[in-house]
PDB file of N, CA and C in Angstrom:
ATOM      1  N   UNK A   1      -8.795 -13.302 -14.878  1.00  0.00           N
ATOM      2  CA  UNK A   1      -7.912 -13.230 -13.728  1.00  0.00           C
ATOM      3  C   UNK A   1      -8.474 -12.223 -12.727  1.00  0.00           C
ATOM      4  N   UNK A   2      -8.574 -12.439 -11.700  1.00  0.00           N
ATOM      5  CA  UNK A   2      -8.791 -11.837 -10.418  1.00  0.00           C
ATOM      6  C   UNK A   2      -8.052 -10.794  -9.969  1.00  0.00           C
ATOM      7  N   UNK A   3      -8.109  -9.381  -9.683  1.00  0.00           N
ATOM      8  CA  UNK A   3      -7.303  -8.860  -8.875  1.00  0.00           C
ATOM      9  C   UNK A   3      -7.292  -8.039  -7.747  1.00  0.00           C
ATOM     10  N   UNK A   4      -7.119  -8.250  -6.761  1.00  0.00           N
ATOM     11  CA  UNK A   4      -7.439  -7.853  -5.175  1.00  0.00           C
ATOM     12  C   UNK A   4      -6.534  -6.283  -5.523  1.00  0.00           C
ATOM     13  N   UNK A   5      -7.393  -4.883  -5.416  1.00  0.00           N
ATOM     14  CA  UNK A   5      -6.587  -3.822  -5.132  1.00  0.00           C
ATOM     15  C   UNK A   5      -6.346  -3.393  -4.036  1.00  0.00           C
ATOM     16  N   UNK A   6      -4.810  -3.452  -3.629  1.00  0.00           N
ATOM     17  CA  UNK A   6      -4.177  -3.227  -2.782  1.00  0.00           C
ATOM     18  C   UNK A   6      -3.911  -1.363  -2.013  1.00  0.00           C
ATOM     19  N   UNK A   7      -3.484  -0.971  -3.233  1.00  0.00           N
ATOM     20  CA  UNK A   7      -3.123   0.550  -2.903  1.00  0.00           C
ATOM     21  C   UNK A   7      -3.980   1.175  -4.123  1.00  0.00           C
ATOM     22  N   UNK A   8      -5.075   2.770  -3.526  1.00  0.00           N
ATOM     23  CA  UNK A   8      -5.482   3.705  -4.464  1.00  0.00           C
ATOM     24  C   UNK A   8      -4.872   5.246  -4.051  1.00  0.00           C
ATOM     25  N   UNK A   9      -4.597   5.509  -5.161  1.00  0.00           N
ATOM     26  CA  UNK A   9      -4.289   6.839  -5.513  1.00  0.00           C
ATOM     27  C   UNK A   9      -5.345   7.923  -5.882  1.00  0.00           C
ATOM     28  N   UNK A  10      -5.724   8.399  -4.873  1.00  0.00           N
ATOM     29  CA  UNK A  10      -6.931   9.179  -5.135  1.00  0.00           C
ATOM     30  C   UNK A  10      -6.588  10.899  -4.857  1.00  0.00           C
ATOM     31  N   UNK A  11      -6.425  11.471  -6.130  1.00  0.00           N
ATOM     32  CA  UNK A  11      -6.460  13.209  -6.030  1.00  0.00           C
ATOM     33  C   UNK A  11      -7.366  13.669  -7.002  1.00  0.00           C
ATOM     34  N   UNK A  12      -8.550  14.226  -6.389  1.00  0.00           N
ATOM     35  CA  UNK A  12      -9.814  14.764  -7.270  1.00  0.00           C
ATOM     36  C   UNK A  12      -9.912  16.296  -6.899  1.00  0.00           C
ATOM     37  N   UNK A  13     -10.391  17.613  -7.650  1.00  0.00           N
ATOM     38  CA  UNK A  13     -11.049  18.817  -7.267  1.00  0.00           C
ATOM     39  C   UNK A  13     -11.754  18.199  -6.859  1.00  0.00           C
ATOM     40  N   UNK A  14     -12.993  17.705  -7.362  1.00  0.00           N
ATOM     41  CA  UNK A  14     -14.202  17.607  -6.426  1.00  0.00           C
ATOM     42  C   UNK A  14     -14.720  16.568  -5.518  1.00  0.00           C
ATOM     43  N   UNK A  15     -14.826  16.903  -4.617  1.00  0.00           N
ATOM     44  CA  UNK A  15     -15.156  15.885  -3.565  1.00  0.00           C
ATOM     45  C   UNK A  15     -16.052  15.161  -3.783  1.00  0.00           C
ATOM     46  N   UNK A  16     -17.521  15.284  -4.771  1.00  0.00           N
ATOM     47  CA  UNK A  16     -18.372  15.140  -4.617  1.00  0.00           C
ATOM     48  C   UNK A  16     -18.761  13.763  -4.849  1.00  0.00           C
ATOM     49  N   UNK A  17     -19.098  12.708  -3.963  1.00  0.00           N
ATOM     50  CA  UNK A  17     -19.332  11.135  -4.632  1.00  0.00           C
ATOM     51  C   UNK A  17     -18.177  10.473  -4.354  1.00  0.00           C
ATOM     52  N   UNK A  18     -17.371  10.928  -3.543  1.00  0.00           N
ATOM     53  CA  UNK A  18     -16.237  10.848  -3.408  1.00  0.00           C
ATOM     54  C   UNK A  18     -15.767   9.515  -1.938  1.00  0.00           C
ATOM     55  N   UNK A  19     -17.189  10.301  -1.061  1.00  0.00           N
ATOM     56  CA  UNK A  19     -17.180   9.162   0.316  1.00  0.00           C
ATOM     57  C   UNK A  19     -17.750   8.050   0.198  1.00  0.00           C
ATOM     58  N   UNK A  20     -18.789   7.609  -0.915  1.00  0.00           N
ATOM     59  CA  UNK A  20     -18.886   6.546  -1.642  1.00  0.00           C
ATOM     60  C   UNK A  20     -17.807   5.570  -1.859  1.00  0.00           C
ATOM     61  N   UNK A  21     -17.229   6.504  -2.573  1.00  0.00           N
ATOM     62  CA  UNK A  21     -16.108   5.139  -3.386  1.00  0.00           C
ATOM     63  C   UNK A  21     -15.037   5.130  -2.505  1.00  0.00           C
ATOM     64  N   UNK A  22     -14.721   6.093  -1.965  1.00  0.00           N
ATOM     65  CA  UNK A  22     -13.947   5.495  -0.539  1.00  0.00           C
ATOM     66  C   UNK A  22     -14.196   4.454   0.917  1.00  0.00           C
ATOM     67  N   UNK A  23     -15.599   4.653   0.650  1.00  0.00           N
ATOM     68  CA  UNK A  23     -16.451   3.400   1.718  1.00  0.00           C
ATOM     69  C   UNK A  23     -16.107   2.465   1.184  1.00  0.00           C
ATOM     70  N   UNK A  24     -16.794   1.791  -0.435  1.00  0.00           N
ATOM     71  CA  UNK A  24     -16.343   0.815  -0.996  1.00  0.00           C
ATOM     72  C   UNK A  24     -14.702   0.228  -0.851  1.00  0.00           C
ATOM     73  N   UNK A  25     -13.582   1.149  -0.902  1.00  0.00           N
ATOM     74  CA  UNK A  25     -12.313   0.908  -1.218  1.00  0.00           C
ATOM     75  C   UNK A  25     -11.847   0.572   0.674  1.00  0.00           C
ATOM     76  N   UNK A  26     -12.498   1.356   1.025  1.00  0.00           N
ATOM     77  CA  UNK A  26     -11.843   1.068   2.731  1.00  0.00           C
ATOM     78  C   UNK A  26     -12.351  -0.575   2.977  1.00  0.00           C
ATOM     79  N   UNK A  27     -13.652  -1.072   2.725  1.00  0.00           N
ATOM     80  CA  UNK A  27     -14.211  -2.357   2.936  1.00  0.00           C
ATOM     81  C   UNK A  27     -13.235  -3.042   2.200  1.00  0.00           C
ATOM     82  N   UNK A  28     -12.551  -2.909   1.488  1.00  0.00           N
ATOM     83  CA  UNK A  28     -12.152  -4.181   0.614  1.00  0.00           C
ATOM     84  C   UNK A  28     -10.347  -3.794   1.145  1.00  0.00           C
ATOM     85  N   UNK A  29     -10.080  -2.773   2.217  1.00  0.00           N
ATOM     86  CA  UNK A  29      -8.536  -3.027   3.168  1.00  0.00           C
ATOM     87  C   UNK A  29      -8.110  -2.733   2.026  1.00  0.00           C
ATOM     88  N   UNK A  30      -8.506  -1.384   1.268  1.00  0.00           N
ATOM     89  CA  UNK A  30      -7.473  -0.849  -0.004  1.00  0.00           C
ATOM     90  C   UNK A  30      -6.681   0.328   0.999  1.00  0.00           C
ATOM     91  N   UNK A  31      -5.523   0.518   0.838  1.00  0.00           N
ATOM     92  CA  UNK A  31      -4.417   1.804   1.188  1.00  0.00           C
ATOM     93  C   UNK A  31      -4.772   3.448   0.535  1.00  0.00           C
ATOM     94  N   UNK A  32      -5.080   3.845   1.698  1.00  0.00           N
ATOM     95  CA  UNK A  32      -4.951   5.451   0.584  1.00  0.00           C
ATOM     96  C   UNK A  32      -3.699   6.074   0.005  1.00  0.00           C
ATOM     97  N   UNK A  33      -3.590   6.527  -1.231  1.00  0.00           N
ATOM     98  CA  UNK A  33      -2.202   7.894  -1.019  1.00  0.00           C
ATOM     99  C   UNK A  33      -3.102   8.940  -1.450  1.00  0.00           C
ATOM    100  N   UNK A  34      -2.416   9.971  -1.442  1.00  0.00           N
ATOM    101  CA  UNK A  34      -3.247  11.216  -1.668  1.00  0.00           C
ATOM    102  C   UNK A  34      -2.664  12.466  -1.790  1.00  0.00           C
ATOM    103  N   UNK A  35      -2.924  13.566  -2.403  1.00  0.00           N
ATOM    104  CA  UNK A  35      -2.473  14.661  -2.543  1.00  0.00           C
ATOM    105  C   UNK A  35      -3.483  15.283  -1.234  1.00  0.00           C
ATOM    106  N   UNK A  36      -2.794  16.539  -0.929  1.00  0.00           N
ATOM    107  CA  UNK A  36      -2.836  17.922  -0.536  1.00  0.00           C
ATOM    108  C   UNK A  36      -4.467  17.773   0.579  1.00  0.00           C
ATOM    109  N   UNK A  37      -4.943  18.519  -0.296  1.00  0.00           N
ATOM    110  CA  UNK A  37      -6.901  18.634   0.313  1.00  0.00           C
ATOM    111  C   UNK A  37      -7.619  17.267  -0.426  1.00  0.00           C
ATOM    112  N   UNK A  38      -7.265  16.390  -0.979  1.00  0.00           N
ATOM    113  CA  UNK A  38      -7.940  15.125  -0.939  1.00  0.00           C
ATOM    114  C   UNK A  38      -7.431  14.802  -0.067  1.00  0.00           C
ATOM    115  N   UNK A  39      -5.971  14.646   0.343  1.00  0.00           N
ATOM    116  CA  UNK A  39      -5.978  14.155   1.649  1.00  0.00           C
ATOM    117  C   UNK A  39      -6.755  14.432   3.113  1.00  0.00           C
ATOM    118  N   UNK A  40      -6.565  15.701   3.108  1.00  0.00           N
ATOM    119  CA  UNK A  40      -7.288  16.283   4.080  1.00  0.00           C
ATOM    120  C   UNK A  40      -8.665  16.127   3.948  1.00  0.00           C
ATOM    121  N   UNK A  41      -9.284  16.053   3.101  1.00  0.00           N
ATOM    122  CA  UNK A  41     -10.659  14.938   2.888  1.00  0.00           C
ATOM    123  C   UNK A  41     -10.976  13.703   3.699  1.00  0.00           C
ATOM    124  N   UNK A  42     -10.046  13.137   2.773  1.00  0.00           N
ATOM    125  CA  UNK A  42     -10.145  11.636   3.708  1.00  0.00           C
ATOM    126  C   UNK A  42      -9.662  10.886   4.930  1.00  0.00           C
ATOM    127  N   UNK A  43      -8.359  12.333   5.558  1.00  0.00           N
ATOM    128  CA  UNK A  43      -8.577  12.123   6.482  1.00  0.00           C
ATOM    129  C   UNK A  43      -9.790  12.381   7.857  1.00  0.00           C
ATOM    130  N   UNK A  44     -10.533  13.552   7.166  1.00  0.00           N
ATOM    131  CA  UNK A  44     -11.554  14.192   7.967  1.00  0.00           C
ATOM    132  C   UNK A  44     -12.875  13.336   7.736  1.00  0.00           C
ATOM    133  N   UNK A  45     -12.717  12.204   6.994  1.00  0.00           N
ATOM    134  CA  UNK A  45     -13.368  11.067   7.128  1.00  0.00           C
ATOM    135  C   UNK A  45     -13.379   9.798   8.013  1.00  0.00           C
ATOM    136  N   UNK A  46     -12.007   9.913   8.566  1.00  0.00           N
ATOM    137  CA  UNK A  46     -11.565   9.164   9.703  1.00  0.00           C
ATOM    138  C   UNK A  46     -10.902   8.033   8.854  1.00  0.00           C
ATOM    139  N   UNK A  47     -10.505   8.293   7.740  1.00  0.00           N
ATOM    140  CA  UNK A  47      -9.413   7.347   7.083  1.00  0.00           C
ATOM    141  C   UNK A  47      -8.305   7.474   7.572  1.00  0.00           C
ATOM    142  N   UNK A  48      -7.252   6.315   6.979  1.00  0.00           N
ATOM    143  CA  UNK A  48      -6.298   6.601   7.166  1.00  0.00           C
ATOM    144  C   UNK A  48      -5.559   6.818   5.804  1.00  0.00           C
ATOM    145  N   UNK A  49      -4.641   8.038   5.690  1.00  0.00           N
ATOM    146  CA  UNK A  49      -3.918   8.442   4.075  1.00  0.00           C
ATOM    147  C   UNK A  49      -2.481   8.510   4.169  1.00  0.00           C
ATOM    148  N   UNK A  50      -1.698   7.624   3.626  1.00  0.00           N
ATOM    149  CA  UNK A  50      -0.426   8.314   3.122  1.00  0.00           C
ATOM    150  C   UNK A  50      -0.412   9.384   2.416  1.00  0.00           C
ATOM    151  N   UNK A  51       0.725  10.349   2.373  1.00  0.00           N
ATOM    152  CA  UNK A  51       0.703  11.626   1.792  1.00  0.00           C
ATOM    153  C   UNK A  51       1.792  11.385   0.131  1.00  0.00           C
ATOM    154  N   UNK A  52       1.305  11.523  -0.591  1.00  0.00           N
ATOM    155  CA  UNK A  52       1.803  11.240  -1.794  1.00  0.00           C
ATOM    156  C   UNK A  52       3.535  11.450  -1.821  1.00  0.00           C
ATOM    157  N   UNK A  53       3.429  12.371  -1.266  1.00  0.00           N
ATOM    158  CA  UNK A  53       5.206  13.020  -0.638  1.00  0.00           C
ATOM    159  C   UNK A  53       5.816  11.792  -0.257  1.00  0.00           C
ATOM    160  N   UNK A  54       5.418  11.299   0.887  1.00  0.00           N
ATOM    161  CA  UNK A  54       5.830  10.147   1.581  1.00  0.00           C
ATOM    162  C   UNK A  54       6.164   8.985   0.754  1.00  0.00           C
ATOM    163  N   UNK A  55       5.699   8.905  -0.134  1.00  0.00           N
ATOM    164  CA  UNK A  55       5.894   7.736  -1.410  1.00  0.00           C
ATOM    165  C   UNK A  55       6.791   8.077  -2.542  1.00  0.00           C
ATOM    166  N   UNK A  56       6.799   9.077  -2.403  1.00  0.00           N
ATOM    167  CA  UNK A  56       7.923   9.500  -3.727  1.00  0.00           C
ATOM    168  C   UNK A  56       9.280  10.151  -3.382  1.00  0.00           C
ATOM    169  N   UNK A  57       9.134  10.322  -1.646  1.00  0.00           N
ATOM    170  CA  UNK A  57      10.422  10.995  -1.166  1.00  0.00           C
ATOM    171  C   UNK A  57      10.757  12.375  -1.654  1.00  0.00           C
ATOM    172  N   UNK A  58       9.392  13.497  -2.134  1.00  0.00           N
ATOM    173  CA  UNK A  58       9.832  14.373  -2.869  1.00  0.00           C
ATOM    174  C   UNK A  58       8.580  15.406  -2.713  1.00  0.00           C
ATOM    175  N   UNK A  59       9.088  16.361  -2.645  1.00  0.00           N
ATOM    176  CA  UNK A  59       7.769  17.588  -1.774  1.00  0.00           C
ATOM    177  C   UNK A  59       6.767  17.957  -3.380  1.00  0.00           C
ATOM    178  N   UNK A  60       5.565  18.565  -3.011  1.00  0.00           N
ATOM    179  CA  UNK A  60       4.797  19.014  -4.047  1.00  0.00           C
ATOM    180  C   UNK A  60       5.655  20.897  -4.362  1.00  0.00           C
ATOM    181  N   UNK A  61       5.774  20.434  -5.664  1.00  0.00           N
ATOM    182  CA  UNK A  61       6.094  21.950  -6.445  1.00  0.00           C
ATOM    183  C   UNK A  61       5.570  22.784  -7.459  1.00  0.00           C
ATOM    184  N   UNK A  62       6.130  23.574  -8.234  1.00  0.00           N
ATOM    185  CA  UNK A  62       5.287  24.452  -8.664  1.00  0.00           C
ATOM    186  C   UNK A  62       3.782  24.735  -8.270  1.00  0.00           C
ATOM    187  N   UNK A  63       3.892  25.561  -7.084  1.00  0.00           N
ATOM    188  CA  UNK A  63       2.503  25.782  -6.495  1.00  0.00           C
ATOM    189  C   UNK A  63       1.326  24.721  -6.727  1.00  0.00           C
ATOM    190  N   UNK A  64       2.129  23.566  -6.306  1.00  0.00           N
ATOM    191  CA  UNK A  64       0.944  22.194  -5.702  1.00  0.00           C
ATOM    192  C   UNK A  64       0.579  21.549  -7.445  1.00  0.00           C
ATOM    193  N   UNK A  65       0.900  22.247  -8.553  1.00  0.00           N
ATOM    194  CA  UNK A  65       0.902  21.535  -9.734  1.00  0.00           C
ATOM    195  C   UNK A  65       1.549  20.292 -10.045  1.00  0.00           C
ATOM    196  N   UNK A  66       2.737  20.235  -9.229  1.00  0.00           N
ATOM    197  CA  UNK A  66       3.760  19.087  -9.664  1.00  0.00           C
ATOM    198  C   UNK A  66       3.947  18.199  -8.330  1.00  0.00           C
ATOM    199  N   UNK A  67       3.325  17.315  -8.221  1.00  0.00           N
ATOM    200  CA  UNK A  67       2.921  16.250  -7.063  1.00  0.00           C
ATOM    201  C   UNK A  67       3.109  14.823  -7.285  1.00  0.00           C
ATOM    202  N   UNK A  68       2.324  14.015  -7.981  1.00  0.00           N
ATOM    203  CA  UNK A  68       2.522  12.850  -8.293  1.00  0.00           C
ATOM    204  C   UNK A  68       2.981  12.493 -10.021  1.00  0.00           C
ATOM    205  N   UNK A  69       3.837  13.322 -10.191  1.00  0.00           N
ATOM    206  CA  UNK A  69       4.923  13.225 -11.333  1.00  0.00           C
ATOM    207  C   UNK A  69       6.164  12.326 -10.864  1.00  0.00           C
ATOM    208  N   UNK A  70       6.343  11.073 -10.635  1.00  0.00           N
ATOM    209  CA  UNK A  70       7.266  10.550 -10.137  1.00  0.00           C
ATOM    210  C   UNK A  70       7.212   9.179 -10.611  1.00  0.00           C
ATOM    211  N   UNK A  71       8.799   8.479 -10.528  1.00  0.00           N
ATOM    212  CA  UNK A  71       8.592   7.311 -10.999  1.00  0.00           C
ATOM    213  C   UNK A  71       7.645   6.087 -10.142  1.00  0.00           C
ATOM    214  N   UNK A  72       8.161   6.380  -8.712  1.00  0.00           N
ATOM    215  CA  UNK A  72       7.288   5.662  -7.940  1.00  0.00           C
ATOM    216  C   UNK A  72       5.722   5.867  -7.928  1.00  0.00           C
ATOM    217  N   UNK A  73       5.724   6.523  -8.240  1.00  0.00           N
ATOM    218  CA  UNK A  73       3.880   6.904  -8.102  1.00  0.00           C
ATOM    219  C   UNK A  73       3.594   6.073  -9.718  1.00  0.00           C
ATOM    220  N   UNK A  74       3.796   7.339 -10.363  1.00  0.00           N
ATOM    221  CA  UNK A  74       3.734   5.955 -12.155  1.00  0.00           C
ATOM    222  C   UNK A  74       3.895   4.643 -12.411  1.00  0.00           C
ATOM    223  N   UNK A  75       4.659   4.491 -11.693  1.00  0.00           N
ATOM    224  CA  UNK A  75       5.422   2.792 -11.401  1.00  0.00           C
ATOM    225  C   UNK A  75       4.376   1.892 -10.590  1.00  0.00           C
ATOM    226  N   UNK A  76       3.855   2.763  -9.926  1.00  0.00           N
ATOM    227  CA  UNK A  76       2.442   1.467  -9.274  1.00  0.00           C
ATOM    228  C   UNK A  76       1.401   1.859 -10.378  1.00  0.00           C
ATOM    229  N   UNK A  77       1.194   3.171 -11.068  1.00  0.00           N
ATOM    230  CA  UNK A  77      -0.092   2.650 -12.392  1.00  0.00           C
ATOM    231  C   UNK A  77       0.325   2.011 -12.741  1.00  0.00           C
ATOM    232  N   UNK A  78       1.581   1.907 -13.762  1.00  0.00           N
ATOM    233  CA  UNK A  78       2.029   1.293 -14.921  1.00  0.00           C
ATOM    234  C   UNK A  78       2.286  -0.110 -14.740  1.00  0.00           C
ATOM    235  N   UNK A  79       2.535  -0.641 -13.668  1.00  0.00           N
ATOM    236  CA  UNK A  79       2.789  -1.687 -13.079  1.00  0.00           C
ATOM    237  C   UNK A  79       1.572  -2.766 -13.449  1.00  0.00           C
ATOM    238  N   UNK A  80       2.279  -3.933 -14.804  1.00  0.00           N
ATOM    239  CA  UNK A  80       1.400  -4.591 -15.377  1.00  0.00           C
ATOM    240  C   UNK A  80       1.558  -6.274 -14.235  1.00  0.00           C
ATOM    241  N   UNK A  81       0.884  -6.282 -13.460  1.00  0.00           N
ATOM    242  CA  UNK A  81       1.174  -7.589 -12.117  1.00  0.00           C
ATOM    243  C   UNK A  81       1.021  -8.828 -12.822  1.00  0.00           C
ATOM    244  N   UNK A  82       1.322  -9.062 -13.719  1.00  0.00           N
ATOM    245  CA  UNK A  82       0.893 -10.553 -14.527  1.00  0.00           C
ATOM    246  C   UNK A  82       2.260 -10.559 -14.750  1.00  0.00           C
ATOM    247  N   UNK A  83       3.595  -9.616 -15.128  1.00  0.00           N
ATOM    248  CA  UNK A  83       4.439  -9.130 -15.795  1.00  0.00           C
ATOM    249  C   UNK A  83       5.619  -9.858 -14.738  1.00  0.00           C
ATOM    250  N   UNK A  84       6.502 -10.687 -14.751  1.00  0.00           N
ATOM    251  CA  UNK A  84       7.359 -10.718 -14.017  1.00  0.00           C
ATOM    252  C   UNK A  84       8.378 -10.634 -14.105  1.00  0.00           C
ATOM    253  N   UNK A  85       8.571  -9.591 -15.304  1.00  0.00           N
ATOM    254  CA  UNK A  85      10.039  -8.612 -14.945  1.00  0.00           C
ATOM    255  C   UNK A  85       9.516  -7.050 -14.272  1.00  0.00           C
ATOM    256  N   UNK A  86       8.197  -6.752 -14.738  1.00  0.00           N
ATOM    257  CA  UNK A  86       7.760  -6.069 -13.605  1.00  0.00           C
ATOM    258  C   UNK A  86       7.722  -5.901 -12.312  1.00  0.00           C
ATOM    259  N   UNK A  87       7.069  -7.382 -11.490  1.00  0.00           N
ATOM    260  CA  UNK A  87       7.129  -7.371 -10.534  1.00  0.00           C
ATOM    261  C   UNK A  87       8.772  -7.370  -9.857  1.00  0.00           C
ATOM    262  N   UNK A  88       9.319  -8.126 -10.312  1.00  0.00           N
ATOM    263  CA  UNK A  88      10.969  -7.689 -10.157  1.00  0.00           C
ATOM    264  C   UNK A  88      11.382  -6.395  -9.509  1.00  0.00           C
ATOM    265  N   UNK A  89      11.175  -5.502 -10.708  1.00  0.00           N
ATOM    266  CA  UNK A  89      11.190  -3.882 -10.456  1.00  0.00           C
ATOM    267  C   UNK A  89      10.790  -3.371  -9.563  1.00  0.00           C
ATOM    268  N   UNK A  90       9.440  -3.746  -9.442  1.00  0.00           N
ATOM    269  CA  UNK A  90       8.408  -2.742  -8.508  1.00  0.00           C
ATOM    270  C   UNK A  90       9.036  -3.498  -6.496  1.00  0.00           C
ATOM    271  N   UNK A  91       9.436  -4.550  -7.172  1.00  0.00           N
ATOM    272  CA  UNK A  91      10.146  -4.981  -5.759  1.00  0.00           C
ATOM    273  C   UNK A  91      11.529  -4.146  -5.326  1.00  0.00           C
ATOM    274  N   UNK A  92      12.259  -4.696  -6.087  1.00  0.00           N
ATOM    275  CA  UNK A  92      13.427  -3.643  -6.155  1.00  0.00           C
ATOM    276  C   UNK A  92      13.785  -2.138  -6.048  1.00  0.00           C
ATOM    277  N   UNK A  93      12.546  -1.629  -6.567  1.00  0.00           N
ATOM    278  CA  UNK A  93      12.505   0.132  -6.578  1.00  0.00           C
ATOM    279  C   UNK A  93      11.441   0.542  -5.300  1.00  0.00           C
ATOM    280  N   UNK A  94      10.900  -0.955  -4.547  1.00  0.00           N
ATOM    281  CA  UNK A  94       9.757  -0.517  -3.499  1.00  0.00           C
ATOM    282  C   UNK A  94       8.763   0.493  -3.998  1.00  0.00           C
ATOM    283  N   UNK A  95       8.023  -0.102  -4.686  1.00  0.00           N
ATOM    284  CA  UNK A  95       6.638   0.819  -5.652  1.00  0.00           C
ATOM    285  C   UNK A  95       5.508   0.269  -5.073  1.00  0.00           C
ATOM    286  N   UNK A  96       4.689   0.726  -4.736  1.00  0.00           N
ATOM    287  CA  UNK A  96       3.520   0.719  -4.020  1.00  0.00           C
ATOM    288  C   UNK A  96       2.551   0.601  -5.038  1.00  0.00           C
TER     289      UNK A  96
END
């Protein structure tokens, strides 16, 4: 089975090798989200990034440790797309 990726979730320390696989992912009209200074990465790449916040409706806490701990953010990994009581959900709860 084929699957076209739609949305990546990309928060790394290191940048390094990093504008690579974002070249690749921008060619193929993938969505960024992103934490903090990856964001600010890829936007200073001339991407365009949603801010992980923005997707989960919920600010980063414990001093930038606790960020993409959320159901919506988990809910697009976990999200098995063959699954259609999944897709159900991920419609219903708007999961990216």
């Amino acid at each position: 089975m084929s699957r076209k990726i739609q949305t990546a979730l990309v928060s790394v320390y290191h940048k390094e090798g990093l504008e690579e696989i974002l070249y690749e992912l921008d060619r193929l009209q993938v969505t960024f989200i992103s934490t903090g200074g990856t964001r600010d990465f890829i936007q200073s790449l001339g991407y365009e990034c949603k801010a992980v916040e923005e997707v989960s409706g919920y600010p980063s806490i414990l001093g930038g440790r606790v960020k993409t701990l959320h159901p919506k953010v988990f809910g697009g990994i976990l999200y098995r797309r063959e699954n259609e009581a999944d897709r159900k959900q991920v419609k219903a709860y708007d999961i990216p």
